[in-house]
Structure formats: structure tokens, C-alpha cells
C-alpha atoms as a PDB file:
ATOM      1  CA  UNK A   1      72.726  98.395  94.261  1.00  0.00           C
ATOM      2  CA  UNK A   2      75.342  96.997  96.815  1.00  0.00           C
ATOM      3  CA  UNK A   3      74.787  97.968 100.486  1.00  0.00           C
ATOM      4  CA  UNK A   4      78.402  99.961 101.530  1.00  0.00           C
ATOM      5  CA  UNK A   5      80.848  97.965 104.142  1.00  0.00           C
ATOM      6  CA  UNK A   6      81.112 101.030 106.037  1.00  0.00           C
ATOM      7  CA  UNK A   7      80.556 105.202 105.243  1.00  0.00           C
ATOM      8  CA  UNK A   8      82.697 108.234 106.564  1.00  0.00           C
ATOM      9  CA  UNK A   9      83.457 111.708 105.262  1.00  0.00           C
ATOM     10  CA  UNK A  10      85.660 111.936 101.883  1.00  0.00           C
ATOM     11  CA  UNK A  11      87.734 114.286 103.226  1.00  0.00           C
ATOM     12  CA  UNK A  12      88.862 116.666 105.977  1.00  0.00           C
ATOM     13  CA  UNK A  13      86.644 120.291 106.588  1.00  0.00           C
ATOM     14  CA  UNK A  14      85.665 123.151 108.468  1.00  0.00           C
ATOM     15  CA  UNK A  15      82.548 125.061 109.066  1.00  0.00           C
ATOM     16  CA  UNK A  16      81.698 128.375 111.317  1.00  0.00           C
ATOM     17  CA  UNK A  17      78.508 129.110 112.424  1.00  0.00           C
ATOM     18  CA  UNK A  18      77.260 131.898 114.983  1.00  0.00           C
ATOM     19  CA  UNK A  19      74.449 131.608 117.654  1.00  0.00           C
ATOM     20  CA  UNK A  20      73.548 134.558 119.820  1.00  0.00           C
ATOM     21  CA  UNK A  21      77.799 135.816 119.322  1.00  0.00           C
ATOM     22  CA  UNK A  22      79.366 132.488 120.124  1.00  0.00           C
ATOM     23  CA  UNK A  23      81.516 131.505 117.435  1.00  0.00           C
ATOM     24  CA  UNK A  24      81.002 127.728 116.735  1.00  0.00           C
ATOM     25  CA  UNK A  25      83.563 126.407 114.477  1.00  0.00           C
ATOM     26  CA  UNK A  26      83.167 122.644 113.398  1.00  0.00           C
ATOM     27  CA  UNK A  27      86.414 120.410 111.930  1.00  0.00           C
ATOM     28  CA  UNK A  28      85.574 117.002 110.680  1.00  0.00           C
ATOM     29  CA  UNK A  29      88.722 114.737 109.318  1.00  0.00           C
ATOM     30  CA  UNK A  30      88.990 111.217 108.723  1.00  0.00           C
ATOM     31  CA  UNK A  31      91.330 109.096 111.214  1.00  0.00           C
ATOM     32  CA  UNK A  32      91.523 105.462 111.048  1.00  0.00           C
ATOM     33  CA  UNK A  33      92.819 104.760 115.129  1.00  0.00           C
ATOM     34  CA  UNK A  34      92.808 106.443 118.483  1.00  0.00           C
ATOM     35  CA  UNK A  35      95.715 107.834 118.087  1.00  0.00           C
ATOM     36  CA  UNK A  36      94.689 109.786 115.218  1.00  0.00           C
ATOM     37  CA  UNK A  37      91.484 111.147 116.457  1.00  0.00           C
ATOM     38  CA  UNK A  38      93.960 112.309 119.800  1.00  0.00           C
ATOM     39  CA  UNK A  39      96.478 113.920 117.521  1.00  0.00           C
ATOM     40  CA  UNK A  40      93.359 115.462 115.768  1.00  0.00           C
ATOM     41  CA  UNK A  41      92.361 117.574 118.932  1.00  0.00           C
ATOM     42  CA  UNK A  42      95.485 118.211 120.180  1.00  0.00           C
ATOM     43  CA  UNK A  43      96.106 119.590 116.660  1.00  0.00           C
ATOM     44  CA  UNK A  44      92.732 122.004 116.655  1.00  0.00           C
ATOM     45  CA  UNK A  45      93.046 123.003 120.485  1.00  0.00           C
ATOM     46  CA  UNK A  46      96.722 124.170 119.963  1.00  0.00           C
ATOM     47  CA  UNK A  47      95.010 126.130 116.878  1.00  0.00           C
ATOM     48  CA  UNK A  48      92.373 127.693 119.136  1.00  0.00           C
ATOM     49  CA  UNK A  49      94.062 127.903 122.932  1.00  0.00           C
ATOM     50  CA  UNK A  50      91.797 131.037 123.584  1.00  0.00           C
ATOM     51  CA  UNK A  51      88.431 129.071 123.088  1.00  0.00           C
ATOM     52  CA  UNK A  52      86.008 128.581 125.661  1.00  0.00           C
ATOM     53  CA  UNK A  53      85.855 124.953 124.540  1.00  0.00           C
ATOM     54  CA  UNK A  54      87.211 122.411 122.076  1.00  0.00           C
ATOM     55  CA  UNK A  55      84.370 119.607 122.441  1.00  0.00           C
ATOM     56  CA  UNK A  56      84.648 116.499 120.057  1.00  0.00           C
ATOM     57  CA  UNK A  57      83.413 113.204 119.164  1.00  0.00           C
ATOM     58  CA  UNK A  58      84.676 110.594 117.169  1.00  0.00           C
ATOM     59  CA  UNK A  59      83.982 106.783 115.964  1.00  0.00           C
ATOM     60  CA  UNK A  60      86.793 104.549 114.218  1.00  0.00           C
ATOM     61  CA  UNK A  61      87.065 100.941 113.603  1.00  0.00           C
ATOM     62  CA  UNK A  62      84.882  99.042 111.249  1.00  0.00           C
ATOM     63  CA  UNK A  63      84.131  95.618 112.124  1.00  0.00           C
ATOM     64  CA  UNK A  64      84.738  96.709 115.779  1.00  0.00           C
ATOM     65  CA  UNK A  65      84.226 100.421 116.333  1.00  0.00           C
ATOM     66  CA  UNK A  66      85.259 102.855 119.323  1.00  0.00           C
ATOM     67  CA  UNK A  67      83.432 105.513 120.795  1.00  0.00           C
ATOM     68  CA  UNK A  68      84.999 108.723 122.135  1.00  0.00           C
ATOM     69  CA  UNK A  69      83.720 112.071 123.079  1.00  0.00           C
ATOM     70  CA  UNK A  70      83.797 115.577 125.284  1.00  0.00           C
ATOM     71  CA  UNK A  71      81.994 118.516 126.376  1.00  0.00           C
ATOM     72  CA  UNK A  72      85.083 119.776 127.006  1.00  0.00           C
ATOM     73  CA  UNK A  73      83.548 121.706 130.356  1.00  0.00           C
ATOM     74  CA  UNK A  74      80.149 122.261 128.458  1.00  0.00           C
ATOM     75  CA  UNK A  75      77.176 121.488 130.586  1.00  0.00           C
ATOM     76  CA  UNK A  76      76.803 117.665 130.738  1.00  0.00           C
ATOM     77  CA  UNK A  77      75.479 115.601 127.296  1.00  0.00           C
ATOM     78  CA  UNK A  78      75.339 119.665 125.751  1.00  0.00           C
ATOM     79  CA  UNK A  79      78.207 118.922 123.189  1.00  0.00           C
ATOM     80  CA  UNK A  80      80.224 115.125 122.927  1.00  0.00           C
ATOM     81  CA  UNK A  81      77.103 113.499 122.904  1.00  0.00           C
ATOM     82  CA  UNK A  82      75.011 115.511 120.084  1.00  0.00           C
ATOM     83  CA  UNK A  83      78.316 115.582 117.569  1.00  0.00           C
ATOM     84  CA  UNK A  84      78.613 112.135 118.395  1.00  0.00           C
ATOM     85  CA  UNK A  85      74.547 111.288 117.887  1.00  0.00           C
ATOM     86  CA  UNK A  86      75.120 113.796 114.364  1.00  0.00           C
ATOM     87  CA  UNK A  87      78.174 111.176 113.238  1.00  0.00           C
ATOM     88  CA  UNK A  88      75.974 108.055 114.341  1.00  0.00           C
ATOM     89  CA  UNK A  89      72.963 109.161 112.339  1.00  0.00           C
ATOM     90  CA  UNK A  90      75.070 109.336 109.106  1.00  0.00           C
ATOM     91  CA  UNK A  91      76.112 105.805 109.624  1.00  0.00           C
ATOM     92  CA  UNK A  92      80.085 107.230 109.539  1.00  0.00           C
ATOM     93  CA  UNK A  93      82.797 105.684 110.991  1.00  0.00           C
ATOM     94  CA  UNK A  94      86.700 106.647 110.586  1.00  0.00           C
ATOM     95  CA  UNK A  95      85.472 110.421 111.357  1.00  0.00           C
ATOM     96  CA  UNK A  96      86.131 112.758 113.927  1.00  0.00           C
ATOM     97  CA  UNK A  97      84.511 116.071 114.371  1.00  0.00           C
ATOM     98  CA  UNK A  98      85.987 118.518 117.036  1.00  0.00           C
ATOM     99  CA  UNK A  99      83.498 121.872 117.576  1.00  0.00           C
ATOM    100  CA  UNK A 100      85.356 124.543 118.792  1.00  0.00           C
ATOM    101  CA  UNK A 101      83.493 127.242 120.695  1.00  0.00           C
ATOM    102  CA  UNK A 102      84.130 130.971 121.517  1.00  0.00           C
ATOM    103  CA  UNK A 103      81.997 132.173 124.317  1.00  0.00           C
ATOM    104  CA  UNK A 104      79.863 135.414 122.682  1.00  0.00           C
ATOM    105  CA  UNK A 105      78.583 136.573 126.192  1.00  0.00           C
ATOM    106  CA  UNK A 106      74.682 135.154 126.050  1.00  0.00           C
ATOM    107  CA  UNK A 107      73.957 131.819 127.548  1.00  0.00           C
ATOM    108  CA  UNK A 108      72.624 129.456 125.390  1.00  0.00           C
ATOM    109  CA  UNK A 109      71.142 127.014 127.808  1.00  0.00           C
ATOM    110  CA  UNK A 110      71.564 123.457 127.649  1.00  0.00           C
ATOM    111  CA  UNK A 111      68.921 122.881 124.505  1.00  0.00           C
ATOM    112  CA  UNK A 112      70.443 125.816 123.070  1.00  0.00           C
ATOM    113  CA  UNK A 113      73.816 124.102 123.249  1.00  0.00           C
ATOM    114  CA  UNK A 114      72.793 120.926 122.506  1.00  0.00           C
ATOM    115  CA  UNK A 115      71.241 122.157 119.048  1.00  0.00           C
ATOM    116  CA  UNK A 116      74.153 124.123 118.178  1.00  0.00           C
ATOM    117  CA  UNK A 117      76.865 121.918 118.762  1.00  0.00           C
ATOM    118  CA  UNK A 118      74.678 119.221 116.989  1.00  0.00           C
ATOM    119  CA  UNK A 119      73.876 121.825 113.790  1.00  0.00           C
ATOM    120  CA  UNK A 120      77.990 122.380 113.934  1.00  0.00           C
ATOM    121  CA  UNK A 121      78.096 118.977 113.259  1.00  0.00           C
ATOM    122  CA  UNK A 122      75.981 118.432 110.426  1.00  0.00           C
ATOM    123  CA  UNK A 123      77.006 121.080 108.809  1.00  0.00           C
ATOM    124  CA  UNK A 124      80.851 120.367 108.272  1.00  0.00           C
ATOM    125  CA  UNK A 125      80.003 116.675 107.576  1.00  0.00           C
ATOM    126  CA  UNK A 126      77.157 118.546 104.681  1.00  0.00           C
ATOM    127  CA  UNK A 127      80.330 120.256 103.633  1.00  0.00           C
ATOM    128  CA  UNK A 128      83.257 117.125 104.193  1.00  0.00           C
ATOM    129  CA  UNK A 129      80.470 114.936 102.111  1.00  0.00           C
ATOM    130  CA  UNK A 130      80.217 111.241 103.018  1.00  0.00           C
ATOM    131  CA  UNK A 131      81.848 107.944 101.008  1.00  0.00           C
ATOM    132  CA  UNK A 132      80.221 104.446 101.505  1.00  0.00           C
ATOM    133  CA  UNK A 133      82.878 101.861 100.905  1.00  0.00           C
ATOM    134  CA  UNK A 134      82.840  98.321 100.188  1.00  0.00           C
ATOM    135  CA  UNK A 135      85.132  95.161 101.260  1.00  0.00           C
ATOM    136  CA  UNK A 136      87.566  94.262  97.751  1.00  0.00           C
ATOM    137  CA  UNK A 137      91.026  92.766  97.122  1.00  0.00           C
ATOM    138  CA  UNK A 138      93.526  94.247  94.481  1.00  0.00           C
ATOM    139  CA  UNK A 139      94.064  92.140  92.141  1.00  0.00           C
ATOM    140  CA  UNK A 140      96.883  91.501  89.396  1.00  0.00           C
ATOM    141  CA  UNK A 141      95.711  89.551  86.167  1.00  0.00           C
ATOM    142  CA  UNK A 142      98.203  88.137  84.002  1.00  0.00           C
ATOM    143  CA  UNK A 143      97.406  87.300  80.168  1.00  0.00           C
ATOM    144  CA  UNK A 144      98.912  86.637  76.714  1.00  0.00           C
ATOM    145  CA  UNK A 145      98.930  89.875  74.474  1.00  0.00           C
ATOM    146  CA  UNK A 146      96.311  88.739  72.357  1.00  0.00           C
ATOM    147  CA  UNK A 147      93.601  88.547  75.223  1.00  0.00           C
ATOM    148  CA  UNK A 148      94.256  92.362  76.169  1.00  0.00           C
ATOM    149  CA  UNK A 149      91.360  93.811  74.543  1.00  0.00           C
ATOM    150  CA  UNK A 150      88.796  91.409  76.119  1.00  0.00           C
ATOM    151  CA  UNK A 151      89.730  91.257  79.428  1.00  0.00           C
ATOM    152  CA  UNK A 152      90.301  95.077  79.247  1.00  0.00           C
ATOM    153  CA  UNK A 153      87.247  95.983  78.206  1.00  0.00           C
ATOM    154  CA  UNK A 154      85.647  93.301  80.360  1.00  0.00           C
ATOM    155  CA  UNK A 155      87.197  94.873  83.353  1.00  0.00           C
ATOM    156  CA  UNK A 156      86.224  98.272  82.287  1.00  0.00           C
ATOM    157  CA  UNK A 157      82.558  97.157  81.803  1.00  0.00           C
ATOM    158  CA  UNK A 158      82.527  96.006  84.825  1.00  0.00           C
ATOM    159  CA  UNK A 159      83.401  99.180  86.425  1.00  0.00           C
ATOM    160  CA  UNK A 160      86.415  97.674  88.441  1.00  0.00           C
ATOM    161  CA  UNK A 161      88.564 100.217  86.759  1.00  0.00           C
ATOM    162  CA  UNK A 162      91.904  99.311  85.269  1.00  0.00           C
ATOM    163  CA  UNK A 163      94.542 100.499  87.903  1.00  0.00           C
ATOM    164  CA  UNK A 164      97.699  99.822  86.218  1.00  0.00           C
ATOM    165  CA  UNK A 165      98.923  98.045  82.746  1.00  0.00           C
ATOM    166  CA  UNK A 166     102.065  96.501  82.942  1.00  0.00           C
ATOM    167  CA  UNK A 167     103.606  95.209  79.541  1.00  0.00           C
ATOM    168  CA  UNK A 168     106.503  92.591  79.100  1.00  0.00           C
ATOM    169  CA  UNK A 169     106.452  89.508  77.013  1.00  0.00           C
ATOM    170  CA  UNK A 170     102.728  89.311  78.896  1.00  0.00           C
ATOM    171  CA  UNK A 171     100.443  91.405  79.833  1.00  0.00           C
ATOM    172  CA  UNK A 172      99.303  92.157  83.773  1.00  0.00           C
ATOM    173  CA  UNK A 173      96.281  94.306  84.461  1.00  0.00           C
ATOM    174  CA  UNK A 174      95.662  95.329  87.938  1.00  0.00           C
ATOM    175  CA  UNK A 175      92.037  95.874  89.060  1.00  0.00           C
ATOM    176  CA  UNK A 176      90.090  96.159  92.655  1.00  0.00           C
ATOM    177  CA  UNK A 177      87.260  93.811  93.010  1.00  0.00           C
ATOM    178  CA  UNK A 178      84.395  93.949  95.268  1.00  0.00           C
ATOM    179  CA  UNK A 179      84.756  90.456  97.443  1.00  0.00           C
ATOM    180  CA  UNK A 180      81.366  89.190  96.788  1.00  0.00           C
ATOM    181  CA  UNK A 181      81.871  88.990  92.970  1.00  0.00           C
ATOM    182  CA  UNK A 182      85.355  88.147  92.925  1.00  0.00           C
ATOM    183  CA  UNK A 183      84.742  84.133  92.252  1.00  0.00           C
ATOM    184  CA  UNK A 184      82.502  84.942  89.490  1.00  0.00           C
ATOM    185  CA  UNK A 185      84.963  87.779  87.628  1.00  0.00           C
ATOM    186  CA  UNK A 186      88.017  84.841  88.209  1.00  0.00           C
ATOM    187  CA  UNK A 187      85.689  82.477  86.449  1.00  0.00           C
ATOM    188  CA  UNK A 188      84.277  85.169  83.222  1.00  0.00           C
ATOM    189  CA  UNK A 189      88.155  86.122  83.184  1.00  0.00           C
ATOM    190  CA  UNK A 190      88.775  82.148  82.560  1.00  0.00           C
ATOM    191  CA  UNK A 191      86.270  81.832  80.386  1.00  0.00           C
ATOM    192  CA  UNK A 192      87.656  84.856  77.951  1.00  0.00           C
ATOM    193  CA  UNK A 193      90.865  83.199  78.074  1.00  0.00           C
ATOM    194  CA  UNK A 194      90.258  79.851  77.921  1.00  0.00           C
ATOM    195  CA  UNK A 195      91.695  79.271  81.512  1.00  0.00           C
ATOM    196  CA  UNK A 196      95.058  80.898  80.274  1.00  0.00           C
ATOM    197  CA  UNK A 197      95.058  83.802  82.354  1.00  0.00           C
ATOM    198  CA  UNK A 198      96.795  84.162  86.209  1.00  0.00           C
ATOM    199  CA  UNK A 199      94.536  85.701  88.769  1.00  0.00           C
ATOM    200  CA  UNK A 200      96.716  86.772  91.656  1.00  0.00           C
ATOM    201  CA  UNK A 201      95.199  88.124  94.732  1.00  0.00           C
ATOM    202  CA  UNK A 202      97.817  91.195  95.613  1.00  0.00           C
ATOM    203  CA  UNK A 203      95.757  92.666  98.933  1.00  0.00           C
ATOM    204  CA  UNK A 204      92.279  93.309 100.391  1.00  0.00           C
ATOM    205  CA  UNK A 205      91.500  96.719 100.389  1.00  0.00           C
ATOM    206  CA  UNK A 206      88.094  98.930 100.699  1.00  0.00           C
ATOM    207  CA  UNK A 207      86.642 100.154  97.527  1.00  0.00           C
ATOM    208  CA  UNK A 208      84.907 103.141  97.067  1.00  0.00           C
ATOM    209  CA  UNK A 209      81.476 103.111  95.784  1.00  0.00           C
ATOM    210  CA  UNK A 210      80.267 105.660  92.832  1.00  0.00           C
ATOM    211  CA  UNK A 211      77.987 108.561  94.403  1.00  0.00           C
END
């Protein structure tokens, strides 16, 4: 099976959690840049101005990534850095979690905190889910009429997924294609069509892989 380019969560989340009466309430969303993640928090501490503490962590960039966090006025290394260690141990990138925190009147102490903020964590990116992705290019594939059915189902077989069918006096199938076996579906798609089809290269783009 193909090792994924990169993982994060499918989609955006929230989870609440109690320990000793402070409220711990986890958000998780994907952001793709900085200025994302920033407009994350800012979003979630305008939501919750009365919290002790809006602490976060957050990783984006895939070749190159970026590394943010904050305890927020936590006890040092109590909250940024176990969300953060919680998003590194599921291999995500592209995801932010913020854990907001409403003081219940018991101190926790800083291993308390520390596993609480972490267990926030792991349990809104339990509920988010993750997606592994891998590197592809969108691809357009023009043929005569009477090829349709081969490369179609060829395409299908392969579990590229026909993204669009486009009929005029040809036909053009669109289709993503992982990168590493895009010279060899170029040369089966050939081979069908006795080198009478057009392979265009539209984009790269990251697939996602089947759970």
C-alpha cells in the first residue's frame, strides 16, 4: 500500500471534556498557512473571551513545516507543548488545535495540566478523524468516441476515479493520478489507444488516499 505524502484531520471539530470542574474544550480545523492558524484563534478566543485560557498548537507546511504554540498563561510546557506533541504523534500537518480552558476552582498541577490539555487533544483529532494524502496531478485525457469504454473502465479500475466527462466530437476524461504511476498510466492509456489519445497534465494536486 502507498506510504501518504502527508496526514491531517478531514475536517474541522470540537470536543469538551471536564477534569476536577475545569471545562476543557478542544477545536481542531485544518489551515494550510500562518495566517490561517492566527485567524483560527482569534476566531475561538473572541468565542470564549471569559476563559481562563485559549492555549493552541499548530503545524502547517508540507515539504517545509512550521511550528507554533501557547500556554496561553498556563504554567510553562503545561499546554502548547502537549497539543503540539498530541498533533506530532499523529504524523498531521495542516492542523491546528486550540484548547480552551475554564478555570473550575481546583488546581490541577502541572502533570495534571499537561495530561489534560494533551487528552483534549486527542480527543477532538479521535473525533476530526485523520486523511493521509498523496502527491498527484489532474489530468485531462482526450480520445476518439470509440475508445471511451476502455479507457473508462481502465481509469475506474484503477481507482483514479473519473472526475468529469466532457463530450464533443471527442471525448475528454479528467482523472487525478498519483505522481509515481503517472508514466506508466500515460503509457497503458497509449497502449489502449494505439497512441491516439492526448494526455494533458492540467495541475498537481494532493490526492486523498481510501481509509
Amino acid at each position: 500500500m502507498m506510504e501518504p505524502s502527508y496526514k491531517r484531520i478531514k475536517s474541522e471539530g470540537s470536543a469538551e471534556t471536564v477534569v476536577k470542574k475545569s471545562r476543557f474544550i478542544a477545536y481542531a480545523s485544518v489551515v494550510f498557512d500562518e495566517l490561517s492558524a492566527k485567524d483560527f484563534i482569534d476566531l475561538i478566543k473572541e468565542r470564549h473571551k471569559d476563559a481562563s485560557h485559549n492555549t493552541y498548537a499548530y503545524i502547517v507546511g508540507k515539504a517545509t513545516k512550521t511550528e507554533r504554540y501557547s500556554d496561553d498563561g498556563e504554567p510553562g510546557g503545561t499546554a502548547g507543548i502537549p497539543i503540539l506533541n498530541k498533533i506530532q504523534q499523529y504524523g498531521l500537518t495542516d492542523t491546528i488545535v486550540v484548547v480552551t480552558r475554564y478555570f473550575g476552582g481546583t488546581l490541577l498541577g502541572t502533570g495534571g495540566l499537561a495530561r489534560a490539555y494533551s487528552g483534549s487533544a486527542e480527543e477532538v483529532i479521535h473525533k476530526c478523524g485523520t486523511a493521509g494524502f498523496i502527491e498527484g496531478y489532474l489530468v485531462s485525457v482526450e480520445i476518439e468516441y470509440h475508445f471511451h469504454g476502455k479507457v473508462s473502465n481502465y481509469i475506474r479500475n484503477r481507482a483514479f476515479g473519473v472526475i468529469d466527462e466532457i463530450f464533443t466530437d471527442r471525448v475528454i476524461i479528467k482523472t487525478l493520478i498519483p505522481v509515481d504511476e503517472y508514466s506508466r498510466t500515460v503509457d497503458d492509456i497509449n497502449e489502449l489507444t494505439g497512441a491516439a489519445s492526448k494526455v494533458e497534465l492540467i495541475s498537481e494536486q494532493f490526492i486523498e488516499m481510501e481509509s
